[in-house]
PDB file of N, CA and C in Angstrom:
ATOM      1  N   UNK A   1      83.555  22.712 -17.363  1.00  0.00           N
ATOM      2  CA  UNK A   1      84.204  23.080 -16.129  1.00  0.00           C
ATOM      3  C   UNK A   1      83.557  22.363 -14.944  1.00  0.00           C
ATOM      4  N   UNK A   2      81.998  22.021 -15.031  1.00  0.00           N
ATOM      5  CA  UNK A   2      81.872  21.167 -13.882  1.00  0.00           C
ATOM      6  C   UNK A   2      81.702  19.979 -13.812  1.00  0.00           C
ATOM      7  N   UNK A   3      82.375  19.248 -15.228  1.00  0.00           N
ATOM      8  CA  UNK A   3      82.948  17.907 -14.935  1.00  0.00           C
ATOM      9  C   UNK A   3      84.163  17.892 -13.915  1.00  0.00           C
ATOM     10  N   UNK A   4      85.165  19.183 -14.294  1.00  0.00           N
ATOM     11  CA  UNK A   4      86.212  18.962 -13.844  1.00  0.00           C
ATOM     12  C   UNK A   4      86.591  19.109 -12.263  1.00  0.00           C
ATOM     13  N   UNK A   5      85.427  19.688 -11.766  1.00  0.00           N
ATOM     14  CA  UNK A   5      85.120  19.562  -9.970  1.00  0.00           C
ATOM     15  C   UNK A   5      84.663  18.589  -9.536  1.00  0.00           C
ATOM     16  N   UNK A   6      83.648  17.717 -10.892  1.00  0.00           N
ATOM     17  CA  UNK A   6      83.062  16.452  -9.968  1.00  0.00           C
ATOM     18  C   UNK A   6      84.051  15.660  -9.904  1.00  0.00           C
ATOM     19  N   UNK A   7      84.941  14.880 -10.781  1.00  0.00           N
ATOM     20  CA  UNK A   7      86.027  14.224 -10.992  1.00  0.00           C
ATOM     21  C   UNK A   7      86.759  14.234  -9.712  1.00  0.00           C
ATOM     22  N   UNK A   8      87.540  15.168  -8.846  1.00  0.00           N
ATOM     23  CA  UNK A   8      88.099  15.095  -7.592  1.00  0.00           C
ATOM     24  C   UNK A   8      87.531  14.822  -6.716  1.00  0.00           C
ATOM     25  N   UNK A   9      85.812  15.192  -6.647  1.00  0.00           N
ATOM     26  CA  UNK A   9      84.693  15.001  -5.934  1.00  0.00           C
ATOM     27  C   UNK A   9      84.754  12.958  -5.824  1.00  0.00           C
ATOM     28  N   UNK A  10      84.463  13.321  -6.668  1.00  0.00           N
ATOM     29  CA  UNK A  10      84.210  11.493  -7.339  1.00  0.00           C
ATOM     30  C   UNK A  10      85.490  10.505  -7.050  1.00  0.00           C
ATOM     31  N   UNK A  11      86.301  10.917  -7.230  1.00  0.00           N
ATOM     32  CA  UNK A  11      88.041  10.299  -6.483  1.00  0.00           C
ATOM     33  C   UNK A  11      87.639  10.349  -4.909  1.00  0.00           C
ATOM     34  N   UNK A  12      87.860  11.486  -4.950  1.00  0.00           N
ATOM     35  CA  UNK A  12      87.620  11.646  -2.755  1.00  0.00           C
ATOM     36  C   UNK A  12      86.556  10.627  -2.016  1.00  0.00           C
ATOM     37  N   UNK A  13      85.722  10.374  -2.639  1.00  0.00           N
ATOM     38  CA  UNK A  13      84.607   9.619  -2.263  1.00  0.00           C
ATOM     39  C   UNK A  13      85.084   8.111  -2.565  1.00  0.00           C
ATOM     40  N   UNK A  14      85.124   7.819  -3.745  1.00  0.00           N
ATOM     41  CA  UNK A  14      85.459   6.526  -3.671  1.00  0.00           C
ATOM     42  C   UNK A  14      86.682   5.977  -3.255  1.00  0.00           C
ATOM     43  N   UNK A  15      88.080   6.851  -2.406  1.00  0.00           N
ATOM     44  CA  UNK A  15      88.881   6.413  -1.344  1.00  0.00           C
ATOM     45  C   UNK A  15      88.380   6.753  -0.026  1.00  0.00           C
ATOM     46  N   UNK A  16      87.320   7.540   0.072  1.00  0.00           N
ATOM     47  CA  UNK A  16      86.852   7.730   1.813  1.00  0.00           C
ATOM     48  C   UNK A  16      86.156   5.808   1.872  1.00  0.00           C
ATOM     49  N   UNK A  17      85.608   5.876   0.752  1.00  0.00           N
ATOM     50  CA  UNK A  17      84.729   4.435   1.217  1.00  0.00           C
ATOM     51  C   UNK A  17      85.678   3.400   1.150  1.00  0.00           C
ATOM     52  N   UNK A  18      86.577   3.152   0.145  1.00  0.00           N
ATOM     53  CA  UNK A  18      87.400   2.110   0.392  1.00  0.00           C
ATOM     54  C   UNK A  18      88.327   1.985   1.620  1.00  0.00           C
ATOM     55  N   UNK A  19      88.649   3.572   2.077  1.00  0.00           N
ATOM     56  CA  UNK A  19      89.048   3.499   3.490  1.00  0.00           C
ATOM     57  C   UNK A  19      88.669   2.922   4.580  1.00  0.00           C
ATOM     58  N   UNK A  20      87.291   2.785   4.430  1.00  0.00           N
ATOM     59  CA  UNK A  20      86.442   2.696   5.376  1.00  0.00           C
ATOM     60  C   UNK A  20      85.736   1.201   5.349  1.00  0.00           C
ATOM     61  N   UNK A  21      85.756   0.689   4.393  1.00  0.00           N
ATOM     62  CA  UNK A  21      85.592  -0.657   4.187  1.00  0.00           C
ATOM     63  C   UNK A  21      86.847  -1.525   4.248  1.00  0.00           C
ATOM     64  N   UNK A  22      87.904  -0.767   4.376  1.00  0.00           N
ATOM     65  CA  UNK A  22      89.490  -1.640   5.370  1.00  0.00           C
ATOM     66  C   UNK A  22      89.299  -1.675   6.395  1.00  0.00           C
ATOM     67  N   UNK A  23      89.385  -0.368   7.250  1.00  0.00           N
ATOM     68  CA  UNK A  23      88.885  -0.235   8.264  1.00  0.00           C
ATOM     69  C   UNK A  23      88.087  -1.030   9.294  1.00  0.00           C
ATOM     70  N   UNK A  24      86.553  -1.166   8.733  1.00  0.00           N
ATOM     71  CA  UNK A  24      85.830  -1.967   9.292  1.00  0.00           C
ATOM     72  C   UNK A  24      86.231  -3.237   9.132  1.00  0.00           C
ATOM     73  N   UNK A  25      86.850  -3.780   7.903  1.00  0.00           N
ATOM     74  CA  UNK A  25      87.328  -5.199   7.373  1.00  0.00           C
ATOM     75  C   UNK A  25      88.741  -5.309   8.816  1.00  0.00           C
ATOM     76  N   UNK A  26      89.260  -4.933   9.090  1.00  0.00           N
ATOM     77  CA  UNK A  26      90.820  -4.939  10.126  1.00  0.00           C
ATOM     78  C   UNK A  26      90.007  -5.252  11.053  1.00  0.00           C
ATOM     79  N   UNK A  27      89.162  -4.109  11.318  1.00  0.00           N
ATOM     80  CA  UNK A  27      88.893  -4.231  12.706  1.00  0.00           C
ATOM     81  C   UNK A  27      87.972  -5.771  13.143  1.00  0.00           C
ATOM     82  N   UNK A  28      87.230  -6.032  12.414  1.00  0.00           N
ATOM     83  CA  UNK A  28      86.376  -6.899  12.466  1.00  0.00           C
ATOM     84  C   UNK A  28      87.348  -8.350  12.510  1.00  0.00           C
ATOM     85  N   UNK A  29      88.641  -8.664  11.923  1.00  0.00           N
ATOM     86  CA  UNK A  29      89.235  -9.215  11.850  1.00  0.00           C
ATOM     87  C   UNK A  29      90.020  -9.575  13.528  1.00  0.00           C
ATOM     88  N   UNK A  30      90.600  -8.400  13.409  1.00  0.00           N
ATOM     89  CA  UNK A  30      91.193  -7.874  15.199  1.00  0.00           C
ATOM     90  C   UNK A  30      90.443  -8.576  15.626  1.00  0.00           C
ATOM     91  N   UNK A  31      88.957  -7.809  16.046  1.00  0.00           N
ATOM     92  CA  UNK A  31      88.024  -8.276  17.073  1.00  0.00           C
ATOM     93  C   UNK A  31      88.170 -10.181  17.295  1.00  0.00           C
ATOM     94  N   UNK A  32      88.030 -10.795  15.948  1.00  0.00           N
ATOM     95  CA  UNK A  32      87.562 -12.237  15.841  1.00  0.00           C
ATOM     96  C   UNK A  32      89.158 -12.966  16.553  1.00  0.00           C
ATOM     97  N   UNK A  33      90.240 -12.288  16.196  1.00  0.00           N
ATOM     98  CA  UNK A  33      91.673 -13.005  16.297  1.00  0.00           C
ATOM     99  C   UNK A  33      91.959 -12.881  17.868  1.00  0.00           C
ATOM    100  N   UNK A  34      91.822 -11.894  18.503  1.00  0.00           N
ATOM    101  CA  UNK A  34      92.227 -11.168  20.317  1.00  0.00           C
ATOM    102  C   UNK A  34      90.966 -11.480  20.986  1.00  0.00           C
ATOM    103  N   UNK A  35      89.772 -11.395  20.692  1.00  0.00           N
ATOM    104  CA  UNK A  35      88.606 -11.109  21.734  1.00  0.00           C
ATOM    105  C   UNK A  35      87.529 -12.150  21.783  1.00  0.00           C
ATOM    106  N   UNK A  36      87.360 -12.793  20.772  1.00  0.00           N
ATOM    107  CA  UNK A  36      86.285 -13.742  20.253  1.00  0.00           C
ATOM    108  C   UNK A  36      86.501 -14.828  21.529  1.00  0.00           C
ATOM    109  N   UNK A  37      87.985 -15.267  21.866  1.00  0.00           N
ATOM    110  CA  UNK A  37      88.367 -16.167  21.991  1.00  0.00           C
ATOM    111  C   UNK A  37      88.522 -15.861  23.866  1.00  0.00           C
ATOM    112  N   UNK A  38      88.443 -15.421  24.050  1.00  0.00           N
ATOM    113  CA  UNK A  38      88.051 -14.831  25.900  1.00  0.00           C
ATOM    114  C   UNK A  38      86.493 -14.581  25.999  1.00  0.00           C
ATOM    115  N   UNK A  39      86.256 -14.568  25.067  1.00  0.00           N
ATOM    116  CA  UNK A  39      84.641 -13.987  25.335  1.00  0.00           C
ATOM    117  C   UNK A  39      84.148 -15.460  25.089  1.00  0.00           C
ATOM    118  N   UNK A  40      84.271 -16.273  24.377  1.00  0.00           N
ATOM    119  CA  UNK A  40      84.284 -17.477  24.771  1.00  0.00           C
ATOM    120  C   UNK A  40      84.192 -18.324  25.878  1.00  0.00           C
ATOM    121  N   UNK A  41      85.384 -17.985  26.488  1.00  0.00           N
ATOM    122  CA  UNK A  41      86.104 -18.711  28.002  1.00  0.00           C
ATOM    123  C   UNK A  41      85.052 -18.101  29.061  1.00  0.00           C
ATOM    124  N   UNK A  42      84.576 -16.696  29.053  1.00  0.00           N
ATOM    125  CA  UNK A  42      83.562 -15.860  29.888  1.00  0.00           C
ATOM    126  C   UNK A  42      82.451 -16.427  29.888  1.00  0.00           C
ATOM    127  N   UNK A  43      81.843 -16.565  28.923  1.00  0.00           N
ATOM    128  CA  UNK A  43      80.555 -17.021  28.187  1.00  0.00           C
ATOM    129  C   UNK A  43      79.923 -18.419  28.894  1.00  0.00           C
ATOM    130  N   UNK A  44      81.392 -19.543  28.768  1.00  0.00           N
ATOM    131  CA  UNK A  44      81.387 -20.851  29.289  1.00  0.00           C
ATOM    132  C   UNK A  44      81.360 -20.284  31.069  1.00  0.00           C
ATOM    133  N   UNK A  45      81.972 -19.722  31.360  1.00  0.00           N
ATOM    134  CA  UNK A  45      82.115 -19.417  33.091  1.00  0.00           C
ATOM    135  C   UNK A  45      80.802 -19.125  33.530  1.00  0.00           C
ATOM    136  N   UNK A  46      80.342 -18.059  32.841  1.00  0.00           N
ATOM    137  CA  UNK A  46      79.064 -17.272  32.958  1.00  0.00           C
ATOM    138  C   UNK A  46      77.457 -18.446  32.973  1.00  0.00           C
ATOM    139  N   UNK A  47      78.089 -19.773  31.913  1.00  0.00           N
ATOM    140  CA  UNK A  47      77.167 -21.016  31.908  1.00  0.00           C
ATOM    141  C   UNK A  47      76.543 -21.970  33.228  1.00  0.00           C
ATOM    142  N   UNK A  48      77.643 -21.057  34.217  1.00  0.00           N
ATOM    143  CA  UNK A  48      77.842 -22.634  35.324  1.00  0.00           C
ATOM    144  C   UNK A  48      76.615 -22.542  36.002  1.00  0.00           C
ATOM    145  N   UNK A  49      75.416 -21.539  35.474  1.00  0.00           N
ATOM    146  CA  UNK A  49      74.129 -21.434  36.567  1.00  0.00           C
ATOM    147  C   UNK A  49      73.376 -23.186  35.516  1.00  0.00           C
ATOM    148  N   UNK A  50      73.845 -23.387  34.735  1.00  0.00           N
ATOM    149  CA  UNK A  50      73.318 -24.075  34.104  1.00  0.00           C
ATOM    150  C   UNK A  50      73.579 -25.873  34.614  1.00  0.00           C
ATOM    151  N   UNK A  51      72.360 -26.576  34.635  1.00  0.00           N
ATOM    152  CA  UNK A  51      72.823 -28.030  35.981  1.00  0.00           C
ATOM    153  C   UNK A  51      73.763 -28.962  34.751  1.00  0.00           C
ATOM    154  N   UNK A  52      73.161 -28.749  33.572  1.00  0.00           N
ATOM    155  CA  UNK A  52      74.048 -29.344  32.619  1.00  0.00           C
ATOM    156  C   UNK A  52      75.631 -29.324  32.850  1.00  0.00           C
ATOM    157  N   UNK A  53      75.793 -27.809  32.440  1.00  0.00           N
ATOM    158  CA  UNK A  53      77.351 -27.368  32.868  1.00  0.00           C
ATOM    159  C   UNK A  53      78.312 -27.574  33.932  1.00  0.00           C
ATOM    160  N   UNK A  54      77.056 -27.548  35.021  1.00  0.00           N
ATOM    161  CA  UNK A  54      78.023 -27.829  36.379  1.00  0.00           C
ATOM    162  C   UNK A  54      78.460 -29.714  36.093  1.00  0.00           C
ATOM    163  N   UNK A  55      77.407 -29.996  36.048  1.00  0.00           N
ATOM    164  CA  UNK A  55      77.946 -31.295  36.079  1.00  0.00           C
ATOM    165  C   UNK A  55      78.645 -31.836  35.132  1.00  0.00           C
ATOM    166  N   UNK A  56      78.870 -31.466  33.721  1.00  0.00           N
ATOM    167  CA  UNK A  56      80.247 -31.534  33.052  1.00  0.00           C
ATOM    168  C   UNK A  56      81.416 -30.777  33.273  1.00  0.00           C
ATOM    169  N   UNK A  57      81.484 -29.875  33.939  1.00  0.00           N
ATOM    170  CA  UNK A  57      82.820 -29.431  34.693  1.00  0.00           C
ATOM    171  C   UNK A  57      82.785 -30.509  35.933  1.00  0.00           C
ATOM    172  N   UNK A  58      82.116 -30.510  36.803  1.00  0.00           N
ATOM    173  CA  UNK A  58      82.336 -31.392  37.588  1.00  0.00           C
ATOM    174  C   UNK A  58      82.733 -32.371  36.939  1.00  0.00           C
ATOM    175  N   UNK A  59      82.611 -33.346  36.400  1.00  0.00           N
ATOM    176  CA  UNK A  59      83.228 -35.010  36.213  1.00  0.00           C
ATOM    177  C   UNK A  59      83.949 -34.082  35.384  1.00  0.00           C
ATOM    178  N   UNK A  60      84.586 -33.522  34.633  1.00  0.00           N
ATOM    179  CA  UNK A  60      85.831 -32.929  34.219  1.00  0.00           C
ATOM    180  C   UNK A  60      86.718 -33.188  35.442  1.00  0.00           C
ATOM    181  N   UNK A  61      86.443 -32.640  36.518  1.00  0.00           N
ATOM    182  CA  UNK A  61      87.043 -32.120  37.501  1.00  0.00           C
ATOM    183  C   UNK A  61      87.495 -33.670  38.308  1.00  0.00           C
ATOM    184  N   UNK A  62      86.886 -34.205  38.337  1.00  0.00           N
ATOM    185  CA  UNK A  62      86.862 -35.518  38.548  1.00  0.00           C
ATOM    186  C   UNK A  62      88.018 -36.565  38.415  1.00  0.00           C
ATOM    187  N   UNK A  63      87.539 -36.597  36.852  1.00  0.00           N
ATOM    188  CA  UNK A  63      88.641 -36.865  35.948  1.00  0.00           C
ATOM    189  C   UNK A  63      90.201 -36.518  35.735  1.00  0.00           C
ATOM    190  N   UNK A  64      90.742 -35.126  36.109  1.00  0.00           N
ATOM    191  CA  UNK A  64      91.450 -34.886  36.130  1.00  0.00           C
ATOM    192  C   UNK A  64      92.193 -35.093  37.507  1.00  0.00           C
ATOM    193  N   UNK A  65      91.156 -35.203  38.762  1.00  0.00           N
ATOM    194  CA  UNK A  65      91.890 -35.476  39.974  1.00  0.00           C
ATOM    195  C   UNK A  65      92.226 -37.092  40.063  1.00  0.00           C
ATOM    196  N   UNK A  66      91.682 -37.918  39.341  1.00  0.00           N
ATOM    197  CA  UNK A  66      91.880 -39.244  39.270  1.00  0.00           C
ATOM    198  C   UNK A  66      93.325 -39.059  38.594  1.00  0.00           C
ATOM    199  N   UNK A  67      93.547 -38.824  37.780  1.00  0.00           N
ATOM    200  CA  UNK A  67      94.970 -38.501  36.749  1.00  0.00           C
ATOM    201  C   UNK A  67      96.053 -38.306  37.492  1.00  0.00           C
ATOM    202  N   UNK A  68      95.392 -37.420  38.449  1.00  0.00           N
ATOM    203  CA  UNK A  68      96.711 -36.604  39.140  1.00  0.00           C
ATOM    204  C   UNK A  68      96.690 -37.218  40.190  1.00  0.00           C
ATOM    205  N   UNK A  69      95.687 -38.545  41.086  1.00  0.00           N
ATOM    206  CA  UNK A  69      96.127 -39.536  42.196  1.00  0.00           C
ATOM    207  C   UNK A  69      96.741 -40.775  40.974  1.00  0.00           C
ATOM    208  N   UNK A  70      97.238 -40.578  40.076  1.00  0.00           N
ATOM    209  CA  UNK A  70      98.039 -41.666  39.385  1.00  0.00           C
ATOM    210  C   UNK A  70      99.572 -41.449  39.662  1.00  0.00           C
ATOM    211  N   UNK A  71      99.914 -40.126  39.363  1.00  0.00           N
ATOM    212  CA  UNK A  71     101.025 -40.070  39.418  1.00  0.00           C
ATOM    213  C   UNK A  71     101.749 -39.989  40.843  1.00  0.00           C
ATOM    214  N   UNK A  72     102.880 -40.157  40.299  1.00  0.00           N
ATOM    215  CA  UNK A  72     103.990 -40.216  41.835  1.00  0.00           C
ATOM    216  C   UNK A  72     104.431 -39.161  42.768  1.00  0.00           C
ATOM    217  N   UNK A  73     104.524 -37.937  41.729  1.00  0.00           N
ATOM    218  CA  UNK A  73     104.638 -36.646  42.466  1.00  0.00           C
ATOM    219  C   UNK A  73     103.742 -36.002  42.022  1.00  0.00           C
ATOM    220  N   UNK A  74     102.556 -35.033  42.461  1.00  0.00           N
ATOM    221  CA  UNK A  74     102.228 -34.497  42.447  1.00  0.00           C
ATOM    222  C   UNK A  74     102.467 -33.288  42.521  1.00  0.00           C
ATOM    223  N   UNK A  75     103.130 -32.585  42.870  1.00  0.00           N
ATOM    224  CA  UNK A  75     104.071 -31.720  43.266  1.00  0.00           C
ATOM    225  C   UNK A  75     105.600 -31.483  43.188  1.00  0.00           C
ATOM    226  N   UNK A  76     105.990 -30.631  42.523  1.00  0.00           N
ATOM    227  CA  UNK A  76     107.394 -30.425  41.987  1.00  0.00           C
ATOM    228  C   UNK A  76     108.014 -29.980  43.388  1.00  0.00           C
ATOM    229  N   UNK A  77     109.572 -30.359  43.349  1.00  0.00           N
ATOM    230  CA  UNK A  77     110.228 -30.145  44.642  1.00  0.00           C
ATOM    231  C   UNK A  77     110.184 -28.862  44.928  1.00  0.00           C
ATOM    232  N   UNK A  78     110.719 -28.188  44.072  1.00  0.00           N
ATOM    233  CA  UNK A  78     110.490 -26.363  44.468  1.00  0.00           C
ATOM    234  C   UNK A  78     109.492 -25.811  44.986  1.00  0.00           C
ATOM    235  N   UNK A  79     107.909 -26.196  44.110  1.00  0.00           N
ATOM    236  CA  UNK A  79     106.938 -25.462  44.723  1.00  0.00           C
ATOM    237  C   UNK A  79     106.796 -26.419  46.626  1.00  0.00           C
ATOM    238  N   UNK A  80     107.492 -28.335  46.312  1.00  0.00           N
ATOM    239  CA  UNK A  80     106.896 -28.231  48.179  1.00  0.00           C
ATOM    240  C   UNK A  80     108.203 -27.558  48.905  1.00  0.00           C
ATOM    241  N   UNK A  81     109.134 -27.100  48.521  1.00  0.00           N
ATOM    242  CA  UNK A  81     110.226 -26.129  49.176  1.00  0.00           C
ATOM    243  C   UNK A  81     109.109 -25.026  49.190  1.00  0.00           C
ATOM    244  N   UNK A  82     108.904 -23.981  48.045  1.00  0.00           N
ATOM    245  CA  UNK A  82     108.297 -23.411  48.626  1.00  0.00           C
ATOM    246  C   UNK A  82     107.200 -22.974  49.335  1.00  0.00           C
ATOM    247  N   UNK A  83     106.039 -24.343  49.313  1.00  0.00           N
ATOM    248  CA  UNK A  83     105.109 -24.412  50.945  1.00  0.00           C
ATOM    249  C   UNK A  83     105.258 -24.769  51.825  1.00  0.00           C
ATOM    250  N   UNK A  84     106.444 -25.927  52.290  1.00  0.00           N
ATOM    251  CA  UNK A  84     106.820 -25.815  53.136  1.00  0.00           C
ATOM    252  C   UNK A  84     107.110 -24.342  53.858  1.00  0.00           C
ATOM    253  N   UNK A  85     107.845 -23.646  53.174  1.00  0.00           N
ATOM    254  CA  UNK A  85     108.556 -22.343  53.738  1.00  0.00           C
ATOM    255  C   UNK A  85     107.434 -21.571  54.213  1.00  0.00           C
ATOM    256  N   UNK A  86     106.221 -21.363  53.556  1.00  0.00           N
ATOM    257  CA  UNK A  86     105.115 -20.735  53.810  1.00  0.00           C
ATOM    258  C   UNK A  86     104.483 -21.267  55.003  1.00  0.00           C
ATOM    259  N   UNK A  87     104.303 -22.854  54.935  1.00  0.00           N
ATOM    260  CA  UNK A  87     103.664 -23.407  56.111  1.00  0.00           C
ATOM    261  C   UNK A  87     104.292 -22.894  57.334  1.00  0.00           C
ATOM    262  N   UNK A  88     105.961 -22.988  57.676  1.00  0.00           N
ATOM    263  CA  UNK A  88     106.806 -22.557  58.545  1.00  0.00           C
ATOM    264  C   UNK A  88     106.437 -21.238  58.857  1.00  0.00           C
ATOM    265  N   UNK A  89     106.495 -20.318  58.014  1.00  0.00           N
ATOM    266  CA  UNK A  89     105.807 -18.738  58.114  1.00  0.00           C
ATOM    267  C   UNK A  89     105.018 -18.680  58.464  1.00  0.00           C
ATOM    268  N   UNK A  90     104.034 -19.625  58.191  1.00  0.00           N
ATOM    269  CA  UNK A  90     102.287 -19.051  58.927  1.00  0.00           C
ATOM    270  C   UNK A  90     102.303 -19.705  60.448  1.00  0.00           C
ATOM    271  N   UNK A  91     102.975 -21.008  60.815  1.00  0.00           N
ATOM    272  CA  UNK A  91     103.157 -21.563  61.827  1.00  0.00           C
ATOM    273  C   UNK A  91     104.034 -20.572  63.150  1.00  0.00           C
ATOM    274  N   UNK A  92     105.104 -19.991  62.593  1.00  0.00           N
ATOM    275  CA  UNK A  92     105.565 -18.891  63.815  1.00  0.00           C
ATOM    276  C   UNK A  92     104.400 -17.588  63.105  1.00  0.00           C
ATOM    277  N   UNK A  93     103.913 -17.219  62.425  1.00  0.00           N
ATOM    278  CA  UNK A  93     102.878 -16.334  62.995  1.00  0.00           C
ATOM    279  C   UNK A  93     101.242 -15.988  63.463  1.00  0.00           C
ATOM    280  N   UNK A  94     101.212 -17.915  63.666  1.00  0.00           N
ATOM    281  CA  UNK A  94     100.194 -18.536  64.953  1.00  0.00           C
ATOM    282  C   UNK A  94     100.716 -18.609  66.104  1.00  0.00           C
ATOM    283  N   UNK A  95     102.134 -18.754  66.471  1.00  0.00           N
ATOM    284  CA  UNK A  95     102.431 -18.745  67.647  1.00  0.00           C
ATOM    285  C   UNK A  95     102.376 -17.314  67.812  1.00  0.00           C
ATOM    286  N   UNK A  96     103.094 -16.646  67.557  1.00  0.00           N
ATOM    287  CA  UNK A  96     102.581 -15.410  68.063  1.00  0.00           C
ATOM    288  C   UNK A  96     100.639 -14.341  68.756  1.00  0.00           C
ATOM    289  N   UNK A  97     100.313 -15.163  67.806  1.00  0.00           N
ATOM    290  CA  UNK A  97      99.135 -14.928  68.278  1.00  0.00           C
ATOM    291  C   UNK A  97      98.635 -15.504  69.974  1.00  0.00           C
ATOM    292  N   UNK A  98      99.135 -16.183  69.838  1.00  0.00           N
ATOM    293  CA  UNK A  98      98.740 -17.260  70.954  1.00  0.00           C
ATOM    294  C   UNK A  98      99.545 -16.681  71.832  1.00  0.00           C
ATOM    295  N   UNK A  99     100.666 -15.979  71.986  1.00  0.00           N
ATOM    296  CA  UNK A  99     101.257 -14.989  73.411  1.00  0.00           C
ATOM    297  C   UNK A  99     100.774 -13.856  73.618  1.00  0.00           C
TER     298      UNK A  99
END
């Protein structure tokens, strides 16, 4: 008779642990697929006290503004429609200041 209590005993246990070794297995998975990959991007931001870093973002930075004095437009018509419109907006509400 007290085989026959350990037996359910002995089932219950070895699905609490396999539960629990999915569990941790998902989650650990989750974590690496959603979070790994921003904590990353933070990590590099968080670097810039470093003179190394600055100065390879800098000539990054560099580099990419050379690229962008290559091309012809820099700027898509819509967004200079819409700074123009902004410039106009902030321009009548400097004049106002000024009366």
């Amino acid at each position: 008779m007290d085989e026959n209590k350990q037996k359910p005993l002995k089932i219950f246990f070895i699905k609490l642990v396999s539960i629990s070794l999915a569990i941790i297995i998902i989650t650990n998975v989750l974590f690496n697929l959603l979070i790994s990959d921003k904590l990353e991007s933070i990590d590099s931001l968080l670097s810039l006290t470093e003179i190394e870093n600055r100065k390879e973002y800098g000539e990054q930075l560099r580099d990419d503004l050379r690229a962008l004095l290559k091309k012809d437009a820099i700027i898509k018509q819509e967004d200079k429609i819409l700074l123009y419109n902004l410039y106009k907006k902030f321009k009548l509400e400097f004049k106002e200041i000024n009366q």
